[in-house]
C-alpha atoms as a PDB file:
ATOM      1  CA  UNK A   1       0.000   0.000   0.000  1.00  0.00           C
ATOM      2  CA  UNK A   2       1.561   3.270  -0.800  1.00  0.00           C
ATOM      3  CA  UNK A   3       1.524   6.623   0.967  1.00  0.00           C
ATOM      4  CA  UNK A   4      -1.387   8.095  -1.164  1.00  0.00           C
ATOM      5  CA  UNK A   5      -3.497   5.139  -0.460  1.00  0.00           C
ATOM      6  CA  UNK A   6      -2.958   5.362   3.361  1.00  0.00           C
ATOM      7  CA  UNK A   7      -3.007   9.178   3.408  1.00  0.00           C
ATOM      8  CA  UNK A   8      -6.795   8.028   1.449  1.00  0.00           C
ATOM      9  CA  UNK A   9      -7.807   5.662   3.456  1.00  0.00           C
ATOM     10  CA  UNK A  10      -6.881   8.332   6.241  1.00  0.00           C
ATOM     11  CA  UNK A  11      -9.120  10.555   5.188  1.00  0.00           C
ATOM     12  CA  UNK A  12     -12.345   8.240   4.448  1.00  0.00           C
ATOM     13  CA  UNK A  13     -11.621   6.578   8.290  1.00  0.00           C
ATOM     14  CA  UNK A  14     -11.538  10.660   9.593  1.00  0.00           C
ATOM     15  CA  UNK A  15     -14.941  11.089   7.630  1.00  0.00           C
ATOM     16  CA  UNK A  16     -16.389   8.290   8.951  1.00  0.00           C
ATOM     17  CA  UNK A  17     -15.462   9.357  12.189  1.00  0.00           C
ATOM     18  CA  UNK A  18     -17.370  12.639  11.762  1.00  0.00           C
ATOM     19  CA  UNK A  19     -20.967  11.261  10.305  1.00  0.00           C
ATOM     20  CA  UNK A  20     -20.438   8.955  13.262  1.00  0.00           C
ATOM     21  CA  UNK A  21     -20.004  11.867  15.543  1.00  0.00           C
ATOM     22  CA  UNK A  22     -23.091  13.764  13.780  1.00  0.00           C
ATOM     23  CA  UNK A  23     -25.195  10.859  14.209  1.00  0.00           C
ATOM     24  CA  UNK A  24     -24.859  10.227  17.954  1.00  0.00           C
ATOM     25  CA  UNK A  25     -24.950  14.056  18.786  1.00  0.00           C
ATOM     26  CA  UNK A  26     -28.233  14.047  16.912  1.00  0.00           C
ATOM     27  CA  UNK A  27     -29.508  11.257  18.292  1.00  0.00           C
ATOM     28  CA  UNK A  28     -28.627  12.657  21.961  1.00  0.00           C
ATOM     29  CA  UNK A  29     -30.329  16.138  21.032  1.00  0.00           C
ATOM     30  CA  UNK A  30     -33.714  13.850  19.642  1.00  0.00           C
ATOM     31  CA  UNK A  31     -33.835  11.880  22.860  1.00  0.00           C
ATOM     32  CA  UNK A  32     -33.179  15.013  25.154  1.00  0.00           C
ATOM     33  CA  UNK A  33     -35.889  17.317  23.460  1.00  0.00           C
ATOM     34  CA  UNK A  34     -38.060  13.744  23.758  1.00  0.00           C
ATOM     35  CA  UNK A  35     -37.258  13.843  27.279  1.00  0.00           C
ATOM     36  CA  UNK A  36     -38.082  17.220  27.530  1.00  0.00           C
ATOM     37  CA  UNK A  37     -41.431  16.677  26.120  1.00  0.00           C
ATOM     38  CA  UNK A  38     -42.377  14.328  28.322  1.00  0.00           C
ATOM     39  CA  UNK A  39     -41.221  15.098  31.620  1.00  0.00           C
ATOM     40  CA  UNK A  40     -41.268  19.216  31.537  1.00  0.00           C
ATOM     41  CA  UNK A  41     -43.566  20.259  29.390  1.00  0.00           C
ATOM     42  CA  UNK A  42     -46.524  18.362  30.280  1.00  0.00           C
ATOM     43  CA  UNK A  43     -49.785  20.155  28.566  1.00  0.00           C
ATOM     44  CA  UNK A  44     -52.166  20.346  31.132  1.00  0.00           C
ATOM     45  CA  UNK A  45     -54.820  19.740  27.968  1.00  0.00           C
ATOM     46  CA  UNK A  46     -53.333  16.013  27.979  1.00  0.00           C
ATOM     47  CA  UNK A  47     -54.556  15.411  31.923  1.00  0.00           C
ATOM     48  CA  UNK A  48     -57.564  16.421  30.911  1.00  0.00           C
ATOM     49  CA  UNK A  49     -58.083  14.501  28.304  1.00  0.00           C
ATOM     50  CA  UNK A  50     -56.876  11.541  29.459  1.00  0.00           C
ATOM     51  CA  UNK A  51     -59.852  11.910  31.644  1.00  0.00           C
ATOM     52  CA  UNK A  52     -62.680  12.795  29.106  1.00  0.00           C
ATOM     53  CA  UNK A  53     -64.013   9.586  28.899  1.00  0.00           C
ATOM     54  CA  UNK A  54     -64.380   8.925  33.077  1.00  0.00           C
ATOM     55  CA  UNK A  55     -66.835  11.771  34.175  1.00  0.00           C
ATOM     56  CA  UNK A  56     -68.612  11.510  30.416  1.00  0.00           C
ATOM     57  CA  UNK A  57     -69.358   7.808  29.670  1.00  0.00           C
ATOM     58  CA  UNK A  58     -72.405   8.465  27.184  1.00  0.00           C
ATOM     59  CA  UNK A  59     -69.505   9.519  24.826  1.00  0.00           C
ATOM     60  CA  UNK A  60     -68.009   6.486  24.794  1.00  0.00           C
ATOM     61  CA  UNK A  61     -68.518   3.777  22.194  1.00  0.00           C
ATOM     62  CA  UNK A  62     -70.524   0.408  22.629  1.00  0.00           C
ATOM     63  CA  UNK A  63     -70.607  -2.406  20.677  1.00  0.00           C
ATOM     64  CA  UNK A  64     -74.353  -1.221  19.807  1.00  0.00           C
ATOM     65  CA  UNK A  65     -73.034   1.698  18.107  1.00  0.00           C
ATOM     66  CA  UNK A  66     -70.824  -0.594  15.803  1.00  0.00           C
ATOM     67  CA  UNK A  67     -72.501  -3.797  14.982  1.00  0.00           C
ATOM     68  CA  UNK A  68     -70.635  -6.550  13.588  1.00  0.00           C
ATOM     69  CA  UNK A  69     -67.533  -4.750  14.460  1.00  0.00           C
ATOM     70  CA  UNK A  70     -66.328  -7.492  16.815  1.00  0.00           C
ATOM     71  CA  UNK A  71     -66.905 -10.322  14.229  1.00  0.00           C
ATOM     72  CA  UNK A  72     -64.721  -8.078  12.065  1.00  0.00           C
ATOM     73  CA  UNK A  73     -61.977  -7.952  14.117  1.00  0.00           C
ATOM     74  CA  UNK A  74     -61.688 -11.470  14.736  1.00  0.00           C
ATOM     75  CA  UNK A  75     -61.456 -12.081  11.193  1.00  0.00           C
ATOM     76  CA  UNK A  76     -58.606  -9.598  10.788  1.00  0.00           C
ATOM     77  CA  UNK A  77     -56.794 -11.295  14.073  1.00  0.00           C
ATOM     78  CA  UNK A  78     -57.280 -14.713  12.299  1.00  0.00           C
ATOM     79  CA  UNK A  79     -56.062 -13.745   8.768  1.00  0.00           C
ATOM     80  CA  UNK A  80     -53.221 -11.702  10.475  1.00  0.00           C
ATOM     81  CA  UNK A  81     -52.457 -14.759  12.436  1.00  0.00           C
ATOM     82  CA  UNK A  82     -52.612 -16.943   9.520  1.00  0.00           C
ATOM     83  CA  UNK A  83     -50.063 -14.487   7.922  1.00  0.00           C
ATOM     84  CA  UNK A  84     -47.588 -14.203  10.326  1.00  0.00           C
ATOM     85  CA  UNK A  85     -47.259 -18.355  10.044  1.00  0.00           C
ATOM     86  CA  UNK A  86     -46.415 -18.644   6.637  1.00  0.00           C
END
């Protein structure tokens, strides 16, 4: 191998190095402002509606208000089940 191809192969290992670098520091800025989200800035909207449903039950769904819904599902579940065995 001669000079140029170390002083090359130098250079691709030193870029490498740096997308490397990018990548990580991203990363670590993505799962801080994540973080972030979920620990500091809690919207006081998503407490309350995380409790819609409790104090208002006539706005929930029933199977009434979808019939045949269930029997659909359990087809799905089957032919996903099916799937997943091939």
């Amino acid at each position: 191998m001669t000079a140029a191809d170390m002083e090359r192969l130098d250079v691709l290992v030193a870029r490498a190095a740096e997308v490397a670098a990018a990548n990580t520091a991203k990363q670590l800025a993505e799962a801080r402002a994540e973080n972030r989200h979920l620990l500091h800035d809690a919207d006081s909207t998503d407490t309350a509606f995380a409790h819609l449903p409790c104090p208002h039950p006539e706005l929930c769904s029933t199977d009434a208000d979808y019939p045949g819904f269930d029997a659909w599902i359990a087809q799905q579940q089957t032919l996903n089940t099916r799937r997943g065995n091939r």
